[in-house]
Each structure stands twice: as structure tokens, then as C-alpha cells.
N, C-alpha and C. Protein backbone atom coordinates (compact mmCIF):
# COMPACT_ATOMS: atom_id res chain seq x y z
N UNK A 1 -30.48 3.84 5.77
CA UNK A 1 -31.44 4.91 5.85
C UNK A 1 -31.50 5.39 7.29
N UNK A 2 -31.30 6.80 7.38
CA UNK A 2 -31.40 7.00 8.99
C UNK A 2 -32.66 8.02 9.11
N UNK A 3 -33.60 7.45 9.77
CA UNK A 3 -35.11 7.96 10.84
C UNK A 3 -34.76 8.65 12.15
N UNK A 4 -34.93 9.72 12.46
CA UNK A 4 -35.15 10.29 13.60
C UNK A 4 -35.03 9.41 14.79
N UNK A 5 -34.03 9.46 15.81
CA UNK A 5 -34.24 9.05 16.52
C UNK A 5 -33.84 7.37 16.38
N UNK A 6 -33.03 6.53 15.51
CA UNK A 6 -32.65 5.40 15.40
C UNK A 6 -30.87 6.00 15.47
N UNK A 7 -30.50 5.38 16.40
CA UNK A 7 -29.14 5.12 16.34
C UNK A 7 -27.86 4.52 15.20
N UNK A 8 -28.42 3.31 15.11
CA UNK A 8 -28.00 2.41 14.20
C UNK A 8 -28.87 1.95 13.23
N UNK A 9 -28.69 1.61 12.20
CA UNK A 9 -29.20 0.63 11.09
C UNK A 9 -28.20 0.05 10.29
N UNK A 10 -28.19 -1.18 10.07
CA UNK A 10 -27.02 -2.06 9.02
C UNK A 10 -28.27 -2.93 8.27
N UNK A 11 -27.22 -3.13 7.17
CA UNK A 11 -27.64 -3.78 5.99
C UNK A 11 -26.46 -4.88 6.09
N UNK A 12 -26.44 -6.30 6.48
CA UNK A 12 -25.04 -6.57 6.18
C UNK A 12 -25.42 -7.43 5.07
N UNK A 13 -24.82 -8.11 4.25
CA UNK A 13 -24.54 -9.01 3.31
C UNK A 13 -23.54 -10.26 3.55
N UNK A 14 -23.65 -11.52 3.81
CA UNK A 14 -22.28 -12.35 4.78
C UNK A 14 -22.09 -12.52 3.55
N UNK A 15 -20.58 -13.27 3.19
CA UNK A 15 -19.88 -14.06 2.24
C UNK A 15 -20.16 -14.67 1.40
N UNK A 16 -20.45 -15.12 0.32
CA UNK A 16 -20.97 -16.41 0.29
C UNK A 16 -21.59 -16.54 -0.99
N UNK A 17 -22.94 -17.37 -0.93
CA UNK A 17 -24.44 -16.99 -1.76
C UNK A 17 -24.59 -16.16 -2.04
N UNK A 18 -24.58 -14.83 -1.30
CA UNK A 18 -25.03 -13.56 -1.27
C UNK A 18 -26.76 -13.71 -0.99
N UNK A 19 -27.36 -15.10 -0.41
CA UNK A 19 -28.45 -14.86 0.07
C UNK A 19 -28.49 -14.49 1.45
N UNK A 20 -27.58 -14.61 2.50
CA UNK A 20 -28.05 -14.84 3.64
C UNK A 20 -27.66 -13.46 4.19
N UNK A 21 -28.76 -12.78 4.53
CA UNK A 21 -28.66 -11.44 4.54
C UNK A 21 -28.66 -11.11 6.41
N UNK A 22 -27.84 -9.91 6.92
CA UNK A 22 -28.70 -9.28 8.15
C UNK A 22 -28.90 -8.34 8.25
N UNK A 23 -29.98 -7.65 8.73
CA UNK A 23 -30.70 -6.70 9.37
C UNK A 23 -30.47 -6.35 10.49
N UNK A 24 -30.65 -4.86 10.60
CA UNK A 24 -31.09 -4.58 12.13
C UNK A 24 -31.27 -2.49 12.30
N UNK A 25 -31.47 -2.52 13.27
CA UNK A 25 -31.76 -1.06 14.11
C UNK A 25 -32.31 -0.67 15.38
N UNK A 26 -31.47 -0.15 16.00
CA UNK A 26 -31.39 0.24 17.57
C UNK A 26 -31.94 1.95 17.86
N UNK A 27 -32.19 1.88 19.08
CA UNK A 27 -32.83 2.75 19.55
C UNK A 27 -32.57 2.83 21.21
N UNK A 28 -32.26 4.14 22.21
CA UNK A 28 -31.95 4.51 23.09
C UNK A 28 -33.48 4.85 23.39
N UNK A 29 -34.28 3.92 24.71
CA UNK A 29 -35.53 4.57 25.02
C UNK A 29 -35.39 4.96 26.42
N UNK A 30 -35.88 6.54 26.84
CA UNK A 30 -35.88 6.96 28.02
C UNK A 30 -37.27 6.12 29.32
N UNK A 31 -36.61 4.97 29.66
CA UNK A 31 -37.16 4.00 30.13
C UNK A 31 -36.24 2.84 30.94
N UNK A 32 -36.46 2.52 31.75
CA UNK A 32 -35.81 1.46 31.91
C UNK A 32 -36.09 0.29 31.45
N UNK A 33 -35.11 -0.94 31.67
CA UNK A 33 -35.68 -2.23 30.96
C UNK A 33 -37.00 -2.71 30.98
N UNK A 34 -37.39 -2.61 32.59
CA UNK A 34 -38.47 -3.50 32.95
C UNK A 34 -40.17 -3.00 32.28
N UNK A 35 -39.75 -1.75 31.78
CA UNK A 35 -41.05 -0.62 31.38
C UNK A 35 -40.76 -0.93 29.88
N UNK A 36 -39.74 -1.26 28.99
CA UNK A 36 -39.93 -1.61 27.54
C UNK A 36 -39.86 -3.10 27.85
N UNK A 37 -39.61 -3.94 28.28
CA UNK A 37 -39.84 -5.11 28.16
C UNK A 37 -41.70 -5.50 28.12
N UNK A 38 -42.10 -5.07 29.31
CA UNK A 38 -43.54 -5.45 29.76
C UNK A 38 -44.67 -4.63 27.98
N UNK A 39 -43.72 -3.92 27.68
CA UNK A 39 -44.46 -3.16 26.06
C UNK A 39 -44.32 -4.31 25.67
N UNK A 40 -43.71 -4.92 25.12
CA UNK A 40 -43.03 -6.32 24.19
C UNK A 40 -43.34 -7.22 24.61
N UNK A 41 -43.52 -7.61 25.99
CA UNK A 41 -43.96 -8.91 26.10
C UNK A 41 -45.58 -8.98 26.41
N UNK A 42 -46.68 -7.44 25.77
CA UNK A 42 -47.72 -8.01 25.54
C UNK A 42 -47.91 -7.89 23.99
N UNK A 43 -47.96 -9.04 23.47
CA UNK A 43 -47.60 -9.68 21.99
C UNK A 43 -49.07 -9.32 21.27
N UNK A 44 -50.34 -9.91 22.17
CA UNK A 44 -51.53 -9.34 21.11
C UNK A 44 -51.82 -7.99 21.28
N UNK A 45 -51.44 -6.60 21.49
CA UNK A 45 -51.39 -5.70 21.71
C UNK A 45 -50.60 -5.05 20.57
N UNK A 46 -49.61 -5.44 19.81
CA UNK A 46 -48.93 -4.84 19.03
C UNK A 46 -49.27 -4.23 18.12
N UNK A 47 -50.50 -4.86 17.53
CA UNK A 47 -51.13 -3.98 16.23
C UNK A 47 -51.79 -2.86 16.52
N UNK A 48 -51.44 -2.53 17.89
CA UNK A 48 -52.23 -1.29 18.48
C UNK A 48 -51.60 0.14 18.16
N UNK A 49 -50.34 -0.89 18.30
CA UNK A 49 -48.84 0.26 18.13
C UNK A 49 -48.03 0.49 16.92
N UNK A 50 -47.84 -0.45 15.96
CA UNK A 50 -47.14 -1.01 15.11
C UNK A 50 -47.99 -1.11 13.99
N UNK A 51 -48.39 -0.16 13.33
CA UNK A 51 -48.95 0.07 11.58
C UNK A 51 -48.70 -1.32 10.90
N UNK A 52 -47.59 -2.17 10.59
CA UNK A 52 -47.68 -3.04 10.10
C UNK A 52 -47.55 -4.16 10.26
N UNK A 53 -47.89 -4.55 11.84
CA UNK A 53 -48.33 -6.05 12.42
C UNK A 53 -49.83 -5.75 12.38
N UNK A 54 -50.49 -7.11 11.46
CA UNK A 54 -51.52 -6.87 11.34
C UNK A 54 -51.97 -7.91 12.59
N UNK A 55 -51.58 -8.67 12.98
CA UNK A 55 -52.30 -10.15 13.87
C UNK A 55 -51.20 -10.66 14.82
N UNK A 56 -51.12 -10.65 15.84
CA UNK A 56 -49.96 -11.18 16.22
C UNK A 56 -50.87 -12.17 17.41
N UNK A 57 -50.38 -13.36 17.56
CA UNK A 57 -50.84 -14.25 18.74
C UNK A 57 -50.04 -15.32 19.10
N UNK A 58 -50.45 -15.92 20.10
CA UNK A 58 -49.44 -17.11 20.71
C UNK A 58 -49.94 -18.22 20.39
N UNK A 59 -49.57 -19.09 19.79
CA UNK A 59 -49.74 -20.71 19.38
C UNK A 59 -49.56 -21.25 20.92
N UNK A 60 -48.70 -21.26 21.32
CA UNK A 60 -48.86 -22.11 22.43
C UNK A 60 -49.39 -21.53 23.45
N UNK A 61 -49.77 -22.37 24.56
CA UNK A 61 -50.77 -21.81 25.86
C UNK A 61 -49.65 -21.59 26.94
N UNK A 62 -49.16 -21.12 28.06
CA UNK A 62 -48.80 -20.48 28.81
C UNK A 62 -47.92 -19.55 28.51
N UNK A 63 -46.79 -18.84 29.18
CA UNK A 63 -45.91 -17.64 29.15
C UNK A 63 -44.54 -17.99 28.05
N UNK A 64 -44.36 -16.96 27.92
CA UNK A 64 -43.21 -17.17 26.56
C UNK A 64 -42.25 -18.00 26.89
N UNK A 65 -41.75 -18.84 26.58
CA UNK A 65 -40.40 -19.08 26.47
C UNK A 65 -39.72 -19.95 25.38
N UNK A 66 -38.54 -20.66 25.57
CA UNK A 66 -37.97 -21.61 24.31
C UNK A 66 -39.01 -22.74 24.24
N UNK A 67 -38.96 -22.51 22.81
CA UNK A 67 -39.78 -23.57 22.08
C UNK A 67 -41.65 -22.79 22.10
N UNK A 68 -41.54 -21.88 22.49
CA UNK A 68 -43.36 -20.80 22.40
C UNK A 68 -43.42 -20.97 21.12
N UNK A 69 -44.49 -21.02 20.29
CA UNK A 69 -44.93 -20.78 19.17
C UNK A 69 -45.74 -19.49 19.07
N UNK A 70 -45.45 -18.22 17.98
CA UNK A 70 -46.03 -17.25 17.99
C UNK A 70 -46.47 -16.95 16.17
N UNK A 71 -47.50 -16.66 16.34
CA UNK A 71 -48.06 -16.64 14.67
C UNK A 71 -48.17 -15.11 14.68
N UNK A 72 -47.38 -14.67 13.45
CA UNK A 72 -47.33 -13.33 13.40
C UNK A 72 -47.78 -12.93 12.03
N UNK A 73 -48.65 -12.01 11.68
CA UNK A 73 -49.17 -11.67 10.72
C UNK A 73 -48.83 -10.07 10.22
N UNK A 74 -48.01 -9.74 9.19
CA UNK A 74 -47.32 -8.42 9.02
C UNK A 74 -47.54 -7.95 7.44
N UNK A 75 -48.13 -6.58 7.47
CA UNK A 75 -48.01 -6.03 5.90
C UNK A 75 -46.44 -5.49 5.70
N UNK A 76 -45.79 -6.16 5.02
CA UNK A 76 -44.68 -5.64 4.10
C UNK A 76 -44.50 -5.10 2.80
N UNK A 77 -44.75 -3.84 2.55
CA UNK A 77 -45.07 -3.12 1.51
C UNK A 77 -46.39 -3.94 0.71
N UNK A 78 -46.45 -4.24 0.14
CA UNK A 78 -48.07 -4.55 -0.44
C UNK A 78 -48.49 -5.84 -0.10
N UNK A 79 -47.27 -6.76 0.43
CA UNK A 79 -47.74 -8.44 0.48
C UNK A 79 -48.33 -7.89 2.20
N UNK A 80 -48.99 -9.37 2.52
CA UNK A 80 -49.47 -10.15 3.32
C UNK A 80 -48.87 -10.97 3.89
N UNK A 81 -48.02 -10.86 5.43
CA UNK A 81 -47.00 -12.69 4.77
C UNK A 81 -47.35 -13.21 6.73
N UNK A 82 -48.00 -14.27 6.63
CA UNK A 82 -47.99 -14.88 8.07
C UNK A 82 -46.72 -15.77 8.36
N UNK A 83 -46.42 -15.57 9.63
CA UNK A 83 -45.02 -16.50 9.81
C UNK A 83 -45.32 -17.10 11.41
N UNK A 84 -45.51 -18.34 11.25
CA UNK A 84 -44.91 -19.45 12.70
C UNK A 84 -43.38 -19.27 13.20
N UNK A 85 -43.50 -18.65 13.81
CA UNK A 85 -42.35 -18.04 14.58
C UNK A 85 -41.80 -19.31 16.01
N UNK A 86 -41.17 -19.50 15.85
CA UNK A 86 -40.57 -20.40 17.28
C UNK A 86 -39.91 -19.73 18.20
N UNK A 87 -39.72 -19.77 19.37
CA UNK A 87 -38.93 -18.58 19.80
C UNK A 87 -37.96 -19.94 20.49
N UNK A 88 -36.33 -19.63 20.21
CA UNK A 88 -35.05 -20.65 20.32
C UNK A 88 -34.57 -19.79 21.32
N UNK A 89 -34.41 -18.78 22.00
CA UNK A 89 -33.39 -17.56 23.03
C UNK A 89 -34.50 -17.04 23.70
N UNK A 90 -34.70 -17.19 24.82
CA UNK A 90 -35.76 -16.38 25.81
C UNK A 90 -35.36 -16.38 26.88
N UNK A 91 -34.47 -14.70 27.56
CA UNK A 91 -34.21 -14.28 28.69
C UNK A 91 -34.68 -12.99 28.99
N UNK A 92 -35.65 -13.12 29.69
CA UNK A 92 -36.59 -11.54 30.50
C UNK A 92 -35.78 -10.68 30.72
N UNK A 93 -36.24 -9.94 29.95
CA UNK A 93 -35.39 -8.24 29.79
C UNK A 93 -34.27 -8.30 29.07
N UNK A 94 -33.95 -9.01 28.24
CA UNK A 94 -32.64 -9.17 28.00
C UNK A 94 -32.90 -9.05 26.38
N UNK A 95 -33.39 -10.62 26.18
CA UNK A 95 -33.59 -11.02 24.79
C UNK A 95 -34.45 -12.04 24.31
N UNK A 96 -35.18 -12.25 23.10
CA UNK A 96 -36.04 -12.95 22.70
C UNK A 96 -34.91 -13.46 20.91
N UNK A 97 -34.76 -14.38 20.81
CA UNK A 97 -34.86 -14.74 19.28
C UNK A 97 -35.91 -15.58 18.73
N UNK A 98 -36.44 -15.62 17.90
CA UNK A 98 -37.36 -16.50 17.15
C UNK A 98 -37.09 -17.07 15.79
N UNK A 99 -37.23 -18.21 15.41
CA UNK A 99 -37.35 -18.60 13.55
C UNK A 99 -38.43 -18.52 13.32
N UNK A 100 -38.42 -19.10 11.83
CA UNK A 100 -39.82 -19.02 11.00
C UNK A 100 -39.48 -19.14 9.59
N UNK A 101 -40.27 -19.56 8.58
CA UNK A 101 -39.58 -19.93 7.36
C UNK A 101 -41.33 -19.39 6.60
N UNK A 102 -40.97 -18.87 5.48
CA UNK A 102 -42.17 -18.53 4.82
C UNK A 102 -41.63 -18.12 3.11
N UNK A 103 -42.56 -18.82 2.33
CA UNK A 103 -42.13 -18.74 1.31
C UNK A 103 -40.71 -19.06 0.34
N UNK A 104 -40.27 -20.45 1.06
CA UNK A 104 -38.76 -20.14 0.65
C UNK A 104 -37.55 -19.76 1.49
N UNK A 105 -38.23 -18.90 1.93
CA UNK A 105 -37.28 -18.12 3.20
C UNK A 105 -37.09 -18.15 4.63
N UNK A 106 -36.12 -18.82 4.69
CA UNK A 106 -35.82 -18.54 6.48
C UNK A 106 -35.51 -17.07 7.51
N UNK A 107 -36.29 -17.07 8.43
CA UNK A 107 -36.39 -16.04 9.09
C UNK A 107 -35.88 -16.22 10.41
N UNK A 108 -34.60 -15.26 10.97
CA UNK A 108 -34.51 -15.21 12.71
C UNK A 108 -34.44 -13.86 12.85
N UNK A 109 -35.60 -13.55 13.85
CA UNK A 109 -35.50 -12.56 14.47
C UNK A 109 -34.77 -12.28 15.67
N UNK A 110 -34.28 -10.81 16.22
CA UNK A 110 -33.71 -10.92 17.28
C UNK A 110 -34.26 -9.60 18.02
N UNK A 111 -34.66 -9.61 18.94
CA UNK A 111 -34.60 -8.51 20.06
C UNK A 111 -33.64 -8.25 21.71
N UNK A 112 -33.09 -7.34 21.48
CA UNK A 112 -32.08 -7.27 22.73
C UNK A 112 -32.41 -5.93 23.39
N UNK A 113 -32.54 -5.55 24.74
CA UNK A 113 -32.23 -5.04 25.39
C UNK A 113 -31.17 -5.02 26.53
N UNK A 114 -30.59 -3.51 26.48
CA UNK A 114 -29.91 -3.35 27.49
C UNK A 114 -30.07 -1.98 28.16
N UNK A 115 -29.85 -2.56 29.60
CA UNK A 115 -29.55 -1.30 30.22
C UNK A 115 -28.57 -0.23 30.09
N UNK A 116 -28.95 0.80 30.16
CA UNK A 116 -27.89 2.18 29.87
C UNK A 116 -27.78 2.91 30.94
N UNK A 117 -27.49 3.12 31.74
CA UNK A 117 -27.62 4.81 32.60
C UNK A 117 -29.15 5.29 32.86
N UNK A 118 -30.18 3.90 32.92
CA UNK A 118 -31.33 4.38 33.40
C UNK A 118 -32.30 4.18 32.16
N UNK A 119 -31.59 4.31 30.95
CA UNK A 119 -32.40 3.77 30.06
C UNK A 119 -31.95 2.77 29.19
N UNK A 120 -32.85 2.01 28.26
CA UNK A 120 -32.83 0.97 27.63
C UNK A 120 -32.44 0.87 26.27
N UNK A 121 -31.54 0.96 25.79
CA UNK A 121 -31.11 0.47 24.41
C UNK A 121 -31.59 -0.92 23.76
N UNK A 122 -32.89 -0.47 22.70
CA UNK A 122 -33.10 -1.57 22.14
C UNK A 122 -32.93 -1.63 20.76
N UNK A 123 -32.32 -3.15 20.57
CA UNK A 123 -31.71 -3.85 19.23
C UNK A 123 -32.64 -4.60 18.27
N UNK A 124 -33.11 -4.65 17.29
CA UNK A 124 -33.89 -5.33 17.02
C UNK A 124 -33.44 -5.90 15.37
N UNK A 125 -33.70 -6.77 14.86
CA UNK A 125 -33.13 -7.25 13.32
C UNK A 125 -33.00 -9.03 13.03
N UNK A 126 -32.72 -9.18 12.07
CA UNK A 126 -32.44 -10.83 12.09
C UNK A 126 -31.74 -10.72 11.01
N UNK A 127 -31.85 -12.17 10.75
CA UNK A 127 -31.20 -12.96 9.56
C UNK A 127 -31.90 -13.28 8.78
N UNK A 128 -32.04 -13.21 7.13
CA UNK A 128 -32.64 -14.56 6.60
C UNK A 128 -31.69 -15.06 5.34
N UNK A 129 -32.47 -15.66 4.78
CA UNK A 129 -31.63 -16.43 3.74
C UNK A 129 -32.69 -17.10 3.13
N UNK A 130 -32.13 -17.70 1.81
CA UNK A 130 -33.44 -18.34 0.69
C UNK A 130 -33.21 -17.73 -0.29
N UNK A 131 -34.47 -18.10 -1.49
CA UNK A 131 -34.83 -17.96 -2.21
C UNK A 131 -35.26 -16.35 -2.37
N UNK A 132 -35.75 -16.05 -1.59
CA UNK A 132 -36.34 -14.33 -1.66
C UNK A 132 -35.91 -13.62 -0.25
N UNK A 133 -34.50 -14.35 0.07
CA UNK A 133 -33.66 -13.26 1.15
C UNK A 133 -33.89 -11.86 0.55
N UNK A 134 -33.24 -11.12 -0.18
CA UNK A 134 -33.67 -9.78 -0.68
C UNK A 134 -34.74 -9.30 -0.30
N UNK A 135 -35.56 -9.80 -0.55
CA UNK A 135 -36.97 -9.13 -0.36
C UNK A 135 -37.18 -9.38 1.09
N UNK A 136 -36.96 -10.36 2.31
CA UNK A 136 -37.36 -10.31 3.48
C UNK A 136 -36.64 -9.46 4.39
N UNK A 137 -35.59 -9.34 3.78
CA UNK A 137 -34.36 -8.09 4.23
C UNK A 137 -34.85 -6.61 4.27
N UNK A 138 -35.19 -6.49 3.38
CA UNK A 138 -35.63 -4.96 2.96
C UNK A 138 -37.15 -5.19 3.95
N UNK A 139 -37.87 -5.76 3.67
CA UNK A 139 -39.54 -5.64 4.53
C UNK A 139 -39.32 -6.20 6.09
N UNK A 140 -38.28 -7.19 6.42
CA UNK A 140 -37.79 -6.78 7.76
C UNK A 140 -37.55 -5.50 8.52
N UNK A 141 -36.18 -5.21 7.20
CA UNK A 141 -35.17 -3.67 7.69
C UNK A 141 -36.40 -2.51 8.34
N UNK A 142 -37.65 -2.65 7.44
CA UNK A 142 -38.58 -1.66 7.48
C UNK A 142 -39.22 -2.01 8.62
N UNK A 143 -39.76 -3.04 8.94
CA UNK A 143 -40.16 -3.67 10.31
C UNK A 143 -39.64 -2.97 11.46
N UNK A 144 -38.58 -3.34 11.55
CA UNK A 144 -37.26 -3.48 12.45
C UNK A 144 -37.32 -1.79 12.90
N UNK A 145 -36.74 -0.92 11.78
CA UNK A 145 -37.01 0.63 12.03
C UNK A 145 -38.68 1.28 12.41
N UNK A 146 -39.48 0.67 11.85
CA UNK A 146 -40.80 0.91 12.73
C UNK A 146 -40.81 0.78 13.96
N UNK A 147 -40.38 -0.42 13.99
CA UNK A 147 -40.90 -0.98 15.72
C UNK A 147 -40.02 -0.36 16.84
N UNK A 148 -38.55 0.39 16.29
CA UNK A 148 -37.88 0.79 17.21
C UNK A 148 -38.34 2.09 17.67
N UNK A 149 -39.05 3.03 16.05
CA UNK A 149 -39.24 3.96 16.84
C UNK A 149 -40.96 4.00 17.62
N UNK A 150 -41.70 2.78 16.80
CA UNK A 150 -43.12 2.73 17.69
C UNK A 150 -42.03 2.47 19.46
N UNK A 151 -41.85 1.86 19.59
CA UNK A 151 -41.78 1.52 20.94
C UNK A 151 -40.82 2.83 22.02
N UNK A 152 -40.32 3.30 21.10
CA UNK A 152 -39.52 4.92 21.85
C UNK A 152 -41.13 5.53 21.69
N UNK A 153 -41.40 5.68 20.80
CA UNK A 153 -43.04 6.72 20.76
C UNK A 153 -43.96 6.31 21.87
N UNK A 154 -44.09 5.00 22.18
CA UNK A 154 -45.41 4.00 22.85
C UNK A 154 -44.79 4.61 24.65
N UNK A 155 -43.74 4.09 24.65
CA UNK A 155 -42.85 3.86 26.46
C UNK A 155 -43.33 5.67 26.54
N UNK A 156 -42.43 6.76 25.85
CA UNK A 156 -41.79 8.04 26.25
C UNK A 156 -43.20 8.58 26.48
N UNK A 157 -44.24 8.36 25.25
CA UNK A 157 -45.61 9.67 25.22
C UNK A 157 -46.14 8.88 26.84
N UNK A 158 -45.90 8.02 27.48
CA UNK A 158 -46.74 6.58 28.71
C UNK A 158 -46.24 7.92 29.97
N UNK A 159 -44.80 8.03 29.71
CA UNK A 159 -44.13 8.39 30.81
C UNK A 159 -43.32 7.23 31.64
N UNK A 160 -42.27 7.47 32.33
CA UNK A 160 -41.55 6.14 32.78
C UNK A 160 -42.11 6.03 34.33
């Protein structure tokens, strides 16, 4: 499905089961890294921006990194679904990955930025797999394309 302003979107499907699904969708923001990163790395702020993070907070007490615990609370089409998120990849400005398992289903998220010519290309999508991969795929995919273009909308209307 292509949204205004998203570059990319994939649906992949790996080999296999046919459960273990990936996601994703990118976005070119007129910003540099350090101005979409500091958006993203204030985490209870998101539901400010983002229609369907309903709760987002940090389990653990100081600054992000491997092994942070983040409890994220998201409407995906009509469900409710909270997820303990771990974050396993944490490099400033760069990239964040996180797991999380809910209902059956394993969840990794991924966020990447890169620098472009002054602005920031950001990646966003995961993996899951399980029992109700299908369904976390599709209410990810939708995630994933929200948040790329909330965060082009949030940085550009700020000014850089």
C-alpha cells in the first residue's frame, strides 16, 4: 500500500512455515539525524503524536539502552494489545531494535536511521512469527506506516 510521502513498504513472507513474517516502511525526513532521533527518543510523548500508541513507558529506570525494558500499549484495528518490549540493538542516531512476545506471537521491532544529504531516512518494521503472525504483520505494517509519516509530520510542521 503506498501513503503519501512513504518511500518504501514491503510485506515479506520468509520460506518456510509461512509464519514468520516481515514488515516495514521508510520515509526521507527534511531533518537531520540528531532532530528525529531526540522525537523518538522521548518515548512517553508518543501518544501525543501517534493516534495509535495508546501508553508507552519505560520499565526500567535510567536512559535507553540494551537490555531497557519498555511497555508499550497500541490500538491495532479494534484490539488492545500491551507488549514488554526489550530493547537487544541500541546505537544513538542510528538504531534501536526491541522484542516482545504477546499472545502467541513474537515481536522484533526495528528502527534505523540514516543520514542523507542533510536529511534523515527513517526505516522502521520488524519481524514476527507465531501463532497469529498474520495478524501482527498487518497491525504492525499499519503501525510502522503511521509512525513514519507522524514523525515526517511532527520534525517538518517543528521546523529543523
Amino acid at each position: 500500500m503506498h501513503r503519501e510521502g512513504i518511500i518504501t513498504t514491503r510485506l515479506d513472507v520468509k520460506k518456510g512455515d509461512g509464519q514468520n513474517m516481515r514488515f516495514s516502511g521508510n520515509i526521507e525526513v527534511d531533518a537531520p539525524v540528531n532532530k528525529v532521533w531526540a522525537l523518538i527518543d522521548e518515548l512517553e510523548k508518543w501518544p501525543q503524536w501517534m493516534l495509535s500508541i495508546r501508553k508507552i513507558e519505560r520499565v526500567s529506570e535510567g536512559p535507553l539502552t540494551v537490555g531497557s525494558q519498555i511497555s508499550v500499549t497500541a490500538k491495532v484495528g479494534s484490539l488492545s494489545v500491551t507488549l514488554l518490549m526489550t530493547i537487544i540493538e541500541f546505537l544513538p542516531e542510528r538504531s534501536v531494535v526491541m522484542q516482545g512476545k504477546a499472545l502467541g506471537t513474537n515481536l522484533t521491532r526495528f528502527y534505523y536511521f540514516e543520514p542523507v544529504n542533510g536529511k534523515t531516512k527513517v526505516t522502521l518494521g520488524g519481524d514476527v512469527s507465531g501463532l497469529l503472525a498474520w495478524l501482527a504483520r498487518r497491525g504492525g505494517q499499519a503501525v510502522s506506516d503511521e509512525m513514519v509519516q507522524a514523525v515526517k509530520k511532527r520534525i517538518e510542521s517543528r521546523g529543523t
